[in-house]
PDB file of N, CA and C in Angstrom:
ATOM      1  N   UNK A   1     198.193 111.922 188.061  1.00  0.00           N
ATOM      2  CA  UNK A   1     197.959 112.061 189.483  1.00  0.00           C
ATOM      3  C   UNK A   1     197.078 113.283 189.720  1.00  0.00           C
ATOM      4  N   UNK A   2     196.426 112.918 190.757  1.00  0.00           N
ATOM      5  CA  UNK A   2     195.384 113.967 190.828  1.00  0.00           C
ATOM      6  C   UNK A   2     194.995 114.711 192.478  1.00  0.00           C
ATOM      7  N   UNK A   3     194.958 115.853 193.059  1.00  0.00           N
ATOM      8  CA  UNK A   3     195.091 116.315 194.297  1.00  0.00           C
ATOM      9  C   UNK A   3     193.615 116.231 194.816  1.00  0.00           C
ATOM     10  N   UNK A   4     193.468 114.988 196.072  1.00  0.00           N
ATOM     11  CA  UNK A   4     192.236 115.274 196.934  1.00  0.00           C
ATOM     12  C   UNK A   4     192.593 115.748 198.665  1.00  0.00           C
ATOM     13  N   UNK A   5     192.057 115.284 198.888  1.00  0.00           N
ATOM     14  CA  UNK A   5     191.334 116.050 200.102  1.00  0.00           C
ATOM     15  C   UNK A   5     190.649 114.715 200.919  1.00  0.00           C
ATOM     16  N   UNK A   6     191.255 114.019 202.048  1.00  0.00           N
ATOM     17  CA  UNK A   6     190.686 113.171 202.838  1.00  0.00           C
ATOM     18  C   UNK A   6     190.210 114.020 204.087  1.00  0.00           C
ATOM     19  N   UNK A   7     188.828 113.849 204.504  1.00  0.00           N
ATOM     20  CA  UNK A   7     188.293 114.514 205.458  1.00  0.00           C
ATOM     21  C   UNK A   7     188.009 113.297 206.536  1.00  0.00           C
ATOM     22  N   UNK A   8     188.668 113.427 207.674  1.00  0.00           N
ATOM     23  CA  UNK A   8     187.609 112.283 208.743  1.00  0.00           C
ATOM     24  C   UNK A   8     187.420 112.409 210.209  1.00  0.00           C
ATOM     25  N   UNK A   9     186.682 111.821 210.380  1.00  0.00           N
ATOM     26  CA  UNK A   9     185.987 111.384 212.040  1.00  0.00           C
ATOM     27  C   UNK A   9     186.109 110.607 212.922  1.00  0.00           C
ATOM     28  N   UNK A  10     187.208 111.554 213.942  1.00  0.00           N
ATOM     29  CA  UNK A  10     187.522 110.212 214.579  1.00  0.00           C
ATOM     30  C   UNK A  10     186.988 109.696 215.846  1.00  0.00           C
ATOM     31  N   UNK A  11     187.251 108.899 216.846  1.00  0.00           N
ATOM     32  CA  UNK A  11     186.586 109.019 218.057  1.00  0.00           C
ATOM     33  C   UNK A  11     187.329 109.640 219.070  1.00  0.00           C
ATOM     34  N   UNK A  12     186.620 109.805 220.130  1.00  0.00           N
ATOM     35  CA  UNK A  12     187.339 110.050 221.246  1.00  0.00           C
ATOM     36  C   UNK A  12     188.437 109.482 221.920  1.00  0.00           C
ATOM     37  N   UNK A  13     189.701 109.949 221.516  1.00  0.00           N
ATOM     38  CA  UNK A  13     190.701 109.247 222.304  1.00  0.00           C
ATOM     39  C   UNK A  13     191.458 110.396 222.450  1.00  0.00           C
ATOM     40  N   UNK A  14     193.081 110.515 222.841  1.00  0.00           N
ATOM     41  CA  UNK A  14     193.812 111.332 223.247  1.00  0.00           C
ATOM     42  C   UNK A  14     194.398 111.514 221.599  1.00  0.00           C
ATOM     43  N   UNK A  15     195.228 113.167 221.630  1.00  0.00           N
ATOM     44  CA  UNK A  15     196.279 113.625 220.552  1.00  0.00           C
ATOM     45  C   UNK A  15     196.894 112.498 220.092  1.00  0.00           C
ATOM     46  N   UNK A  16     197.896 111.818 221.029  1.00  0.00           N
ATOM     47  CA  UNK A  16     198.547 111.075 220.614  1.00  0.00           C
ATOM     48  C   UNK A  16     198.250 109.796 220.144  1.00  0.00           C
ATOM     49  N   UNK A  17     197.082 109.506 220.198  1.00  0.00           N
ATOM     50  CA  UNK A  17     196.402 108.122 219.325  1.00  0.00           C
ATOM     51  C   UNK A  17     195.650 108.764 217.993  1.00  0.00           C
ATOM     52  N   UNK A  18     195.133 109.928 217.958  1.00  0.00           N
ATOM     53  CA  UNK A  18     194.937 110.284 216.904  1.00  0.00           C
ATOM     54  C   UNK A  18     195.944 110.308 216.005  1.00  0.00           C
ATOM     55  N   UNK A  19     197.098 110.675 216.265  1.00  0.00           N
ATOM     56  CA  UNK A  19     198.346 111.460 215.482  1.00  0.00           C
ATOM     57  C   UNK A  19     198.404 109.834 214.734  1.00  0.00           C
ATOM     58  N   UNK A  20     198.614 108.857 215.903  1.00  0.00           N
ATOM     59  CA  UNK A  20     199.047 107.190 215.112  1.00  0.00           C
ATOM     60  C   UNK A  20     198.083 106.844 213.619  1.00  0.00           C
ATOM     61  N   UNK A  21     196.716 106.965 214.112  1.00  0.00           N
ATOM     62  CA  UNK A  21     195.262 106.652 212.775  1.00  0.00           C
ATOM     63  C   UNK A  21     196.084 107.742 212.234  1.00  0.00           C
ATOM     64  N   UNK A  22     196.377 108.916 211.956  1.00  0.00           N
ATOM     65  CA  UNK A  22     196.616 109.902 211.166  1.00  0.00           C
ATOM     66  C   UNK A  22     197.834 109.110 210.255  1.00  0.00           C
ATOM     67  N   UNK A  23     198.902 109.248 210.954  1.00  0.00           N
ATOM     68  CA  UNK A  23     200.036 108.402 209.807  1.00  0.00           C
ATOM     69  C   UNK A  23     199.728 106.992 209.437  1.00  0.00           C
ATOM     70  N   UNK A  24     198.621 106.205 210.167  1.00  0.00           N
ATOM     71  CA  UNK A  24     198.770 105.410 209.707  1.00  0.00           C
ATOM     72  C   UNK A  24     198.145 105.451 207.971  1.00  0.00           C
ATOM     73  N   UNK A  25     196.931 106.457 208.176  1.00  0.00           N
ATOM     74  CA  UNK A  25     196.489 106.920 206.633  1.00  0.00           C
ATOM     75  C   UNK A  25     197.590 107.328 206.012  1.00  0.00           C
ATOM     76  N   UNK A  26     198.212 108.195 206.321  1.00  0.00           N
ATOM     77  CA  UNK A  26     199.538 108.818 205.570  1.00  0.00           C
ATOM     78  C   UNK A  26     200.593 107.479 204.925  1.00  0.00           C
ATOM     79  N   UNK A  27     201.121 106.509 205.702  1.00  0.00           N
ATOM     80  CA  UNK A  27     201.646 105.619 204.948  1.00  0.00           C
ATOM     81  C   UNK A  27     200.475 104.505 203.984  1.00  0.00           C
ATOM     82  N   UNK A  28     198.829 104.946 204.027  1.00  0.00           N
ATOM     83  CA  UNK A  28     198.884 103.695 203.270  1.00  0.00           C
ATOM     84  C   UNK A  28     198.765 104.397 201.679  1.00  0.00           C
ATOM     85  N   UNK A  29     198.574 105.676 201.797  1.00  0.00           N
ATOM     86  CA  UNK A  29     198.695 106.854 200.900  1.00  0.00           C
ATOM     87  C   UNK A  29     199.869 106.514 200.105  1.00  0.00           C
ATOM     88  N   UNK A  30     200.609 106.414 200.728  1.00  0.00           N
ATOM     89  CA  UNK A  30     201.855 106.169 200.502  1.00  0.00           C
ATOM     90  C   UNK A  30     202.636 105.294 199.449  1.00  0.00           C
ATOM     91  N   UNK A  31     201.677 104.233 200.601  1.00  0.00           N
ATOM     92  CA  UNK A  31     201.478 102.430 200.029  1.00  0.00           C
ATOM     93  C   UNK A  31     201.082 102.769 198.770  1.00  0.00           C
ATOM     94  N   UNK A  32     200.348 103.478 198.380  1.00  0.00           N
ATOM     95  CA  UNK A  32     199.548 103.322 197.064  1.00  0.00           C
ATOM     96  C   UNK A  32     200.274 104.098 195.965  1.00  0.00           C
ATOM     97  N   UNK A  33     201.276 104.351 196.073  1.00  0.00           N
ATOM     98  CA  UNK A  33     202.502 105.768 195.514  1.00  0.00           C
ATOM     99  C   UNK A  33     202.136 106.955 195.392  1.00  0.00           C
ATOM    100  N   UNK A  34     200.788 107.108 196.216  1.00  0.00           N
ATOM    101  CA  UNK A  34     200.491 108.560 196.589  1.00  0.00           C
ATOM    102  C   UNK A  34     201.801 109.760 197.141  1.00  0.00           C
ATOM    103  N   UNK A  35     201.524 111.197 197.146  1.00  0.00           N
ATOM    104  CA  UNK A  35     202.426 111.685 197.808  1.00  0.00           C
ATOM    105  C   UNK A  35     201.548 112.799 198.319  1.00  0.00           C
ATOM    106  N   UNK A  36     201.881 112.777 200.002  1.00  0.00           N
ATOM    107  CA  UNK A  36     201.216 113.451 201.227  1.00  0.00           C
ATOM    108  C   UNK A  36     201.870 115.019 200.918  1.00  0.00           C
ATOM    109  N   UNK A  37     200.821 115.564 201.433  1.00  0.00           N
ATOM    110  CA  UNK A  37     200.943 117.268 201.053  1.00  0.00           C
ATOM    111  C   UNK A  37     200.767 117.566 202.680  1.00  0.00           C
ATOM    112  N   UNK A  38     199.878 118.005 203.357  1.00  0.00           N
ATOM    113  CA  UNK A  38     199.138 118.449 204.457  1.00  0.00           C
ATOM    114  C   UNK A  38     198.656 117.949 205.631  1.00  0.00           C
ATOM    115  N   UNK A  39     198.461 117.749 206.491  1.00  0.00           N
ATOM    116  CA  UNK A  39     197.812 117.408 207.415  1.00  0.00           C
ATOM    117  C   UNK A  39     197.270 118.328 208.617  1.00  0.00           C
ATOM    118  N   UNK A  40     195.846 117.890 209.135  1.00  0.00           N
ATOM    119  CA  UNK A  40     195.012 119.358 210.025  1.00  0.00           C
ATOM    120  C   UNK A  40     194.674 118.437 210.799  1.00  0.00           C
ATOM    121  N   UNK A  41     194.227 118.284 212.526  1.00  0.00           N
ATOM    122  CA  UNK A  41     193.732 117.783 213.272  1.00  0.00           C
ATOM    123  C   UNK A  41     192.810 118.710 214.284  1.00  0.00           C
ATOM    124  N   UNK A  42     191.832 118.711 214.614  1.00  0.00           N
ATOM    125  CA  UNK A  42     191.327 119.182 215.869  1.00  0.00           C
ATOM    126  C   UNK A  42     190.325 118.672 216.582  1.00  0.00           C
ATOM    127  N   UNK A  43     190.618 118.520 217.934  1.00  0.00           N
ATOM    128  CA  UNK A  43     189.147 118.174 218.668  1.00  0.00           C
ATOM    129  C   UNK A  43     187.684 118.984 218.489  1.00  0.00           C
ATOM    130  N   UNK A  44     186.452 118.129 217.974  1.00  0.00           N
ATOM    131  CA  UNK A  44     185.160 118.767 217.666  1.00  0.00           C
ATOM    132  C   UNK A  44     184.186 117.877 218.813  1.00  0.00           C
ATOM    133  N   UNK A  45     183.154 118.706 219.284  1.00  0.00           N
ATOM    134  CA  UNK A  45     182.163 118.467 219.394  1.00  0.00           C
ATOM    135  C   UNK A  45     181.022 117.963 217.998  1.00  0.00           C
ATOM    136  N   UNK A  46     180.529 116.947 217.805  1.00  0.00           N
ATOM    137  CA  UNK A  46     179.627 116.812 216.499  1.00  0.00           C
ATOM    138  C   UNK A  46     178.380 117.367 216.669  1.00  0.00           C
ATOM    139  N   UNK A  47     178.027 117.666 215.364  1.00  0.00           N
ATOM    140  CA  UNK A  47     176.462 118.636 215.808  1.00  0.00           C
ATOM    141  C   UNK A  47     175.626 117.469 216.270  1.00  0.00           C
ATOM    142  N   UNK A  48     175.993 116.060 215.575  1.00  0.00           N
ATOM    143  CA  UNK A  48     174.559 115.349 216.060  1.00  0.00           C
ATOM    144  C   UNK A  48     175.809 113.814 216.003  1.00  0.00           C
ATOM    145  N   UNK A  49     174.827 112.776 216.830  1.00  0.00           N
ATOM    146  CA  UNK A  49     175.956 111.869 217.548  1.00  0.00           C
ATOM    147  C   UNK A  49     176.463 111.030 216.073  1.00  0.00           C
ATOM    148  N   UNK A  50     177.446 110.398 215.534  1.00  0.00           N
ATOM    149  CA  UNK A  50     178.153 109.704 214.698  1.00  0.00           C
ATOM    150  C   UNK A  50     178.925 108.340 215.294  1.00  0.00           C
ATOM    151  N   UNK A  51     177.571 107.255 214.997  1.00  0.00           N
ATOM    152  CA  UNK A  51     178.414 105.509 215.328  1.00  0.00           C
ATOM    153  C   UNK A  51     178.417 105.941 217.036  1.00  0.00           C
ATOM    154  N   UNK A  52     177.231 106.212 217.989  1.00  0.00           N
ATOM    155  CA  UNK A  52     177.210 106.715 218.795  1.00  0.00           C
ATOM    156  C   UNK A  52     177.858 107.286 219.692  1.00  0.00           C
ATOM    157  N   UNK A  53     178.926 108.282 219.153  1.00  0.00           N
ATOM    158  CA  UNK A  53     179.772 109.192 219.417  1.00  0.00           C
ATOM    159  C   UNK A  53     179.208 110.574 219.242  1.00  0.00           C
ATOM    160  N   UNK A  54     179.199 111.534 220.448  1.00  0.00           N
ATOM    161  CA  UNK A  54     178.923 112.721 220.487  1.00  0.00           C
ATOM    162  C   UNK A  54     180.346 113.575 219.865  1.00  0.00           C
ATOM    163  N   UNK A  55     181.485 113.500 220.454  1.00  0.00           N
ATOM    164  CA  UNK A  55     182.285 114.035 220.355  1.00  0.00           C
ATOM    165  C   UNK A  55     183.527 113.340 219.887  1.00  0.00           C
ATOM    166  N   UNK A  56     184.527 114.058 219.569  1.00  0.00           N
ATOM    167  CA  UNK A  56     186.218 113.282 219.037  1.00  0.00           C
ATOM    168  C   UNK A  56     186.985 114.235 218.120  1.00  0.00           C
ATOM    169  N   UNK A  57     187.537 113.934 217.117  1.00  0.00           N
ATOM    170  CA  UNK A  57     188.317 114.708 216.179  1.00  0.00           C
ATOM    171  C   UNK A  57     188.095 114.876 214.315  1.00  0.00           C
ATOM    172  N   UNK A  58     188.241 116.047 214.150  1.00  0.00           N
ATOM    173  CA  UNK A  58     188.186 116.094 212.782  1.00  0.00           C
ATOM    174  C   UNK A  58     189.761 116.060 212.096  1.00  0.00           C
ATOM    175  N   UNK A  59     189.681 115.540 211.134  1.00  0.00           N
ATOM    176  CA  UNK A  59     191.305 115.760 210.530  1.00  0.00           C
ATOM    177  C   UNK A  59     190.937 115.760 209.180  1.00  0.00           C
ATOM    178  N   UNK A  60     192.022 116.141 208.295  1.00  0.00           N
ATOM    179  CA  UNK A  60     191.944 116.230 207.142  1.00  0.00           C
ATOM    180  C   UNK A  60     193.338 116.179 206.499  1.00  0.00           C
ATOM    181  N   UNK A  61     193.639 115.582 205.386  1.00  0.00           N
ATOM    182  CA  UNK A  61     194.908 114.750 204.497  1.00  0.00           C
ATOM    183  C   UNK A  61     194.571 115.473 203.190  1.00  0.00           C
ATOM    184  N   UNK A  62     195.764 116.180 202.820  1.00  0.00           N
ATOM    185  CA  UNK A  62     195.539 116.729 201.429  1.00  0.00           C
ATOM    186  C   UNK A  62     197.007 115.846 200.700  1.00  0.00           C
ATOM    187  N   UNK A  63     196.592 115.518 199.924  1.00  0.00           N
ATOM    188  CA  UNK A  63     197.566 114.166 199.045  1.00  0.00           C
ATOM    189  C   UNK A  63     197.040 114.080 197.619  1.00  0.00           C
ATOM    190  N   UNK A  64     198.390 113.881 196.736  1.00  0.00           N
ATOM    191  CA  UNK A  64     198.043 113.508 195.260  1.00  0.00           C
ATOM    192  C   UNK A  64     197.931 112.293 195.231  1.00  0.00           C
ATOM    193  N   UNK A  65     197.098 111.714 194.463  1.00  0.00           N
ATOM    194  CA  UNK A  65     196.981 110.280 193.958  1.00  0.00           C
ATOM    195  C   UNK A  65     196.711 110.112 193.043  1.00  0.00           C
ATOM    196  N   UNK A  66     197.131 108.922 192.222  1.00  0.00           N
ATOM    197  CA  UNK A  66     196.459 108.293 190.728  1.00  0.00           C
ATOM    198  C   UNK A  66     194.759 108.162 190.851  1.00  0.00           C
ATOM    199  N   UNK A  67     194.319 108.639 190.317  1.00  0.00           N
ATOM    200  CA  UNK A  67     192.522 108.503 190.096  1.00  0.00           C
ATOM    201  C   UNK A  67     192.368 106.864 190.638  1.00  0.00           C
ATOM    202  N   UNK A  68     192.811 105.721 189.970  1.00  0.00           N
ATOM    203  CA  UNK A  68     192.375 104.585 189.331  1.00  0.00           C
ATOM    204  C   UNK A  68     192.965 103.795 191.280  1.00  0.00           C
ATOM    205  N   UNK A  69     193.832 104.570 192.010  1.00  0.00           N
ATOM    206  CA  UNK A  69     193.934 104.137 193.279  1.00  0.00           C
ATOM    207  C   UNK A  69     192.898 104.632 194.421  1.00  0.00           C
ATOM    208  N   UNK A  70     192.268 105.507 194.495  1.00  0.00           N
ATOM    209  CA  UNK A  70     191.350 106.286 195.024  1.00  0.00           C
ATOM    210  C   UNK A  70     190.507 104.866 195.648  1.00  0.00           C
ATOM    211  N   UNK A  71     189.783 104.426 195.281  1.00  0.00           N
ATOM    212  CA  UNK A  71     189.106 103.478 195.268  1.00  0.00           C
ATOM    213  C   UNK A  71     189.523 102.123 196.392  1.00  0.00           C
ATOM    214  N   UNK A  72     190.755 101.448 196.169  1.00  0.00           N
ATOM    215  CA  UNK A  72     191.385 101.070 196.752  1.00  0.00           C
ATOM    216  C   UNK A  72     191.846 102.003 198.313  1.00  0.00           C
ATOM    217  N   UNK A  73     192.047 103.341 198.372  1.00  0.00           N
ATOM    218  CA  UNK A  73     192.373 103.660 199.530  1.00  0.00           C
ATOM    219  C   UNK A  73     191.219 103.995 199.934  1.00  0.00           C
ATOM    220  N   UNK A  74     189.524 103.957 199.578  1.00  0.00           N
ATOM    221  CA  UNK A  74     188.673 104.012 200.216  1.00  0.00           C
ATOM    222  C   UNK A  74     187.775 102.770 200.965  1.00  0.00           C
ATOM    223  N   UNK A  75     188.343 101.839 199.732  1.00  0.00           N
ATOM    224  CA  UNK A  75     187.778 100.597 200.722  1.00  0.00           C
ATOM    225  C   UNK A  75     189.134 100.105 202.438  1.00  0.00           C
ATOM    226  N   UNK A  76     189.634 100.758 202.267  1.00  0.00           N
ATOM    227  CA  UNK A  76     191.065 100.571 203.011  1.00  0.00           C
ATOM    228  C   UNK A  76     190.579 101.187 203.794  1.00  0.00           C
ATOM    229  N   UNK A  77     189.992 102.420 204.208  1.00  0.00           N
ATOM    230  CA  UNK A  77     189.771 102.859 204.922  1.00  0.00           C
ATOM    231  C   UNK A  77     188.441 102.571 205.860  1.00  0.00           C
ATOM    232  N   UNK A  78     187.335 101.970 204.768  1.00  0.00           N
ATOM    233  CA  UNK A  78     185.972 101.864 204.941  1.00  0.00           C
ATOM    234  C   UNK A  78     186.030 100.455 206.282  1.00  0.00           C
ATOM    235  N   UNK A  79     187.014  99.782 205.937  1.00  0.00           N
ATOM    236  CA  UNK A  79     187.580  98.505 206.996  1.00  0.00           C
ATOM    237  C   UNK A  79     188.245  98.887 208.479  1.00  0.00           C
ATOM    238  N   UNK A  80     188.642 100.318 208.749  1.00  0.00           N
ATOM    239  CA  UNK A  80     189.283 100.807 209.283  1.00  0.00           C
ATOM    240  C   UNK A  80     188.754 101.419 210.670  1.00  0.00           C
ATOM    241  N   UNK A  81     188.249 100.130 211.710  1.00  0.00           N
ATOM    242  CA  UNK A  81     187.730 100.614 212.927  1.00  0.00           C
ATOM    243  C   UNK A  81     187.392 102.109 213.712  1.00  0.00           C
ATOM    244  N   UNK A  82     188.696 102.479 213.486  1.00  0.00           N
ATOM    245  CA  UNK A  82     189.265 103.724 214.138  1.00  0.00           C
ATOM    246  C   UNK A  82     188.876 104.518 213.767  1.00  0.00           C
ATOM    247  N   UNK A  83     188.026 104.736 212.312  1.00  0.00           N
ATOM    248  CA  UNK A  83     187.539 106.093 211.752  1.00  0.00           C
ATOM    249  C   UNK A  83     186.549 105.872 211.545  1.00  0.00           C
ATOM    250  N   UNK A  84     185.262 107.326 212.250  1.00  0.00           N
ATOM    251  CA  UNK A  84     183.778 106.980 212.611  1.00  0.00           C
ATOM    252  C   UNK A  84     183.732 107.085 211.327  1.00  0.00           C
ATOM    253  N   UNK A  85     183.725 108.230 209.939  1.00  0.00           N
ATOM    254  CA  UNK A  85     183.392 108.364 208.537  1.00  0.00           C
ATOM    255  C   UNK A  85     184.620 109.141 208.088  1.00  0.00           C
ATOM    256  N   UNK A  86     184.636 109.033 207.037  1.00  0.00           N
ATOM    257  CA  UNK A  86     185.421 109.956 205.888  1.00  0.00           C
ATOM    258  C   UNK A  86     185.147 110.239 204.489  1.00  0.00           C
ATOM    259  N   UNK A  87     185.772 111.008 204.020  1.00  0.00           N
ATOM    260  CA  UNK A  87     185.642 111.567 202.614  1.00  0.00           C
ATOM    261  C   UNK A  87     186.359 111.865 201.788  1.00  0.00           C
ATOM    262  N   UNK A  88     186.339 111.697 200.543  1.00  0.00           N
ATOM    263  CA  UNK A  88     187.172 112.002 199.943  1.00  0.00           C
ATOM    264  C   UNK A  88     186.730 112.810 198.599  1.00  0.00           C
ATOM    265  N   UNK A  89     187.637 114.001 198.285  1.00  0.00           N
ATOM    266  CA  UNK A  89     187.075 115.121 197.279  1.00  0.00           C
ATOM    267  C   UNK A  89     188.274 115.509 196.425  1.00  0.00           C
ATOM    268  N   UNK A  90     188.326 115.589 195.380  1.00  0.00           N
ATOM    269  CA  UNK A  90     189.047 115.977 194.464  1.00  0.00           C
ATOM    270  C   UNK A  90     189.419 117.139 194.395  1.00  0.00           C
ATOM    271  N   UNK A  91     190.297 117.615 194.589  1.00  0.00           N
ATOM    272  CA  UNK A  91     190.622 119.105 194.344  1.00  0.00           C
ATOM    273  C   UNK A  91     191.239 119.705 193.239  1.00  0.00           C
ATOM    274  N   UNK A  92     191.075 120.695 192.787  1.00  0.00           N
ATOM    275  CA  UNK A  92     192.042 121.516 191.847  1.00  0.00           C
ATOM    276  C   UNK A  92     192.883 121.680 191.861  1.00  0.00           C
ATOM    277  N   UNK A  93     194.673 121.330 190.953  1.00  0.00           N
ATOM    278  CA  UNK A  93     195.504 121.692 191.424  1.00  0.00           C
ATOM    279  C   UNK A  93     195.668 123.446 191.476  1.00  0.00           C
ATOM    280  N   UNK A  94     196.790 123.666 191.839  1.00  0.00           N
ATOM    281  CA  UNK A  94     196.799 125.037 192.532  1.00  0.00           C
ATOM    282  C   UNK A  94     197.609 125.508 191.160  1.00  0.00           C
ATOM    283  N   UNK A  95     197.316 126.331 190.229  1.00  0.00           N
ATOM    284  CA  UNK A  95     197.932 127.165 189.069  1.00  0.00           C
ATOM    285  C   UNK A  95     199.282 128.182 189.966  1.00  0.00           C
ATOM    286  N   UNK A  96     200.282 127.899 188.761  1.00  0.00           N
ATOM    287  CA  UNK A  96     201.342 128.956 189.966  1.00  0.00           C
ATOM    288  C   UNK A  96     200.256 130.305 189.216  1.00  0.00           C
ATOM    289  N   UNK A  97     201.050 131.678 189.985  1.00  0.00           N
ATOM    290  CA  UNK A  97     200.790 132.570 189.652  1.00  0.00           C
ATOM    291  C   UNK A  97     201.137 133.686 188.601  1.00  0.00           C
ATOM    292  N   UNK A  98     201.195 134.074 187.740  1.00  0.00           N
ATOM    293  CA  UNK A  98     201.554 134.865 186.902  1.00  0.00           C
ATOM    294  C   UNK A  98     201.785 136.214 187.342  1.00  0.00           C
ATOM    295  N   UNK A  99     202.860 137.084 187.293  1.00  0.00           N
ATOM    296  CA  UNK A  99     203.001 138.224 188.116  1.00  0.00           C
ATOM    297  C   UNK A  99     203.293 138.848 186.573  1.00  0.00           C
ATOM    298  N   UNK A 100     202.600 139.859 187.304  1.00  0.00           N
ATOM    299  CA  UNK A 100     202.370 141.220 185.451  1.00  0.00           C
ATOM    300  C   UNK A 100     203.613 142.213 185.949  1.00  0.00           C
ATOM    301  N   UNK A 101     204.503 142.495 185.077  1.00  0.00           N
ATOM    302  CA  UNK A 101     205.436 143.182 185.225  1.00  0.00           C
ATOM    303  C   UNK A 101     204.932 144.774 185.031  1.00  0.00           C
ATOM    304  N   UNK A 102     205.362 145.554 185.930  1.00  0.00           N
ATOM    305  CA  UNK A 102     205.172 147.521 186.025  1.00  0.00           C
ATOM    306  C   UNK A 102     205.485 147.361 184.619  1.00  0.00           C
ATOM    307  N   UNK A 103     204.831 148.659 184.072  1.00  0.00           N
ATOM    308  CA  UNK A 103     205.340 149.006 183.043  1.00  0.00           C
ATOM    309  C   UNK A 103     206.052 150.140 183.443  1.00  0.00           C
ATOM    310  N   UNK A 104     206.506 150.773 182.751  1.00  0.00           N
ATOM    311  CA  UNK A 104     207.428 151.864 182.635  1.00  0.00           C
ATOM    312  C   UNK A 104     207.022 153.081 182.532  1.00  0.00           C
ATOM    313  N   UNK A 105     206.890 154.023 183.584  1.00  0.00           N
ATOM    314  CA  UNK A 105     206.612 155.487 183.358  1.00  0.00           C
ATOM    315  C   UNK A 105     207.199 155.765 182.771  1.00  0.00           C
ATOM    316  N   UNK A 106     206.520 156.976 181.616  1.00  0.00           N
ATOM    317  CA  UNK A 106     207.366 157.398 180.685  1.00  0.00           C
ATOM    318  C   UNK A 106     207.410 158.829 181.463  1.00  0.00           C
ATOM    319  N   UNK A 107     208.311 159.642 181.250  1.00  0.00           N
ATOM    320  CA  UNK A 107     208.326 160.804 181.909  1.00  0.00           C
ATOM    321  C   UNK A 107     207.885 162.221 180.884  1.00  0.00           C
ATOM    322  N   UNK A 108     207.313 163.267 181.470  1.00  0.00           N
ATOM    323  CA  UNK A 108     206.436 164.207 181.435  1.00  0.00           C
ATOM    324  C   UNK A 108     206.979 164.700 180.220  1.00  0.00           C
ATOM    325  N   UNK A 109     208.609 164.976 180.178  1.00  0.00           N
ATOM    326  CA  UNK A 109     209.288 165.657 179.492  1.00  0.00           C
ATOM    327  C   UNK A 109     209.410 165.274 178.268  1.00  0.00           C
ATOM    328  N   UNK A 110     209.737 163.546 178.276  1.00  0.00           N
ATOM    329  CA  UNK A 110     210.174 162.408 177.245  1.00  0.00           C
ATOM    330  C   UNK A 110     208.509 162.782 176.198  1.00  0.00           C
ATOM    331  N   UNK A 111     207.450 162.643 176.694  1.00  0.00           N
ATOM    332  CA  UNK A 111     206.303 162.789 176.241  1.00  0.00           C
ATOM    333  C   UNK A 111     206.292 164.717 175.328  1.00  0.00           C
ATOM    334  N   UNK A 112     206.502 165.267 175.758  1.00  0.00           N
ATOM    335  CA  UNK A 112     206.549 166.891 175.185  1.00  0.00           C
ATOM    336  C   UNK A 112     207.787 166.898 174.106  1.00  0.00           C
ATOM    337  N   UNK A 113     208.737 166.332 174.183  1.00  0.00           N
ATOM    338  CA  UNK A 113     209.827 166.641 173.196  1.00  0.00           C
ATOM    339  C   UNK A 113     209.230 165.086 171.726  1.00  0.00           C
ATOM    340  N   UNK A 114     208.600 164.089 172.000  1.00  0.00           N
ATOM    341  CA  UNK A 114     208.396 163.638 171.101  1.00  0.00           C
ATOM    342  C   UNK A 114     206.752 164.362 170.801  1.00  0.00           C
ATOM    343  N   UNK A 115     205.944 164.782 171.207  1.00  0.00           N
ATOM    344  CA  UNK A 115     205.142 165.768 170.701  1.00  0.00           C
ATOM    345  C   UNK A 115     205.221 167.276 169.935  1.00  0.00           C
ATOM    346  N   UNK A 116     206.647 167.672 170.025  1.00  0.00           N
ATOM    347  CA  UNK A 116     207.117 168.596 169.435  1.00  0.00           C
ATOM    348  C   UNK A 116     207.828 168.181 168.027  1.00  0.00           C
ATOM    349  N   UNK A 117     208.335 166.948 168.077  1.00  0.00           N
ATOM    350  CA  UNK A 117     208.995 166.492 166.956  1.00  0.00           C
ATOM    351  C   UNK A 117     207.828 165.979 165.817  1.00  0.00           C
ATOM    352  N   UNK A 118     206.633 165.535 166.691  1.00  0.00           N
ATOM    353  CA  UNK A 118     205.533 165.215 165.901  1.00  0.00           C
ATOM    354  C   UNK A 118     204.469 166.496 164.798  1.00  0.00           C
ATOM    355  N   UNK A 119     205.108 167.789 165.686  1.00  0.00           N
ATOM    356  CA  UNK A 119     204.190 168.770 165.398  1.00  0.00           C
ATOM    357  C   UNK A 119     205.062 169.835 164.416  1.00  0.00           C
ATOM    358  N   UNK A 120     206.058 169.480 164.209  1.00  0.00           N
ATOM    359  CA  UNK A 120     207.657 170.363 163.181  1.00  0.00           C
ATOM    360  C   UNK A 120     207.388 169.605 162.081  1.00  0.00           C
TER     361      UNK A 120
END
């Protein structure tokens, strides 16, 4: 399984019809034994008109999927009235982080008494 990134364009309608196209991607994600991570929505102005739409919403779906389904949820989508374009991008999964442990001050003193034992 592999982590992308669905980007899309929607038209002008209200929050609450967006939110519906939104899950409805989310269950077909789903459908496909994908598993949903994220979801972003906001109303955009487009720089230039899209399926002659000036304006509507951007959203974006961050979800793991099998490579070999990808394909299948793009023609699924490509059929999918409701969305002016979309995209889809592969992402990196996210490495946990490795935390470096302090080391240990040694103290001023500890340092002078094994320098004295070194120098007897």
């Amino acid at each position: 399984m592999n982590f992308y990134s669905l980007s899309l364009l929607l038209p002008p309608k209200n929050e609450e019809e967006w939110g519906k196209i939104l899950e409805g991607v989310v269950k077909e994600i789903e459908k496909l034994g994908g598993k949903f991570g994220e979801k972003f929505l906001e109303k955009k102005k487009f720089a230039y008109p899209v399926k002659k739409q000036t304006h509507g919403a951007f959203g974006e779906i961050l979800f793991e999927l099998d490579g070999k389904k990808v394909k299948l949820l793009s023609e699924t989508l490509k059929h999918n009235p409701e969305i002016l374009r979309f995209m889809i991008e592969k992402k990196k999964a996210k490495k946990p982080v490795k935390i470096k442990k302090k080391e240990e001050k040694i103290k001023l003193e500890e340092i002078e008494k094994k320098f004295e034992e070194l120098l007897k």
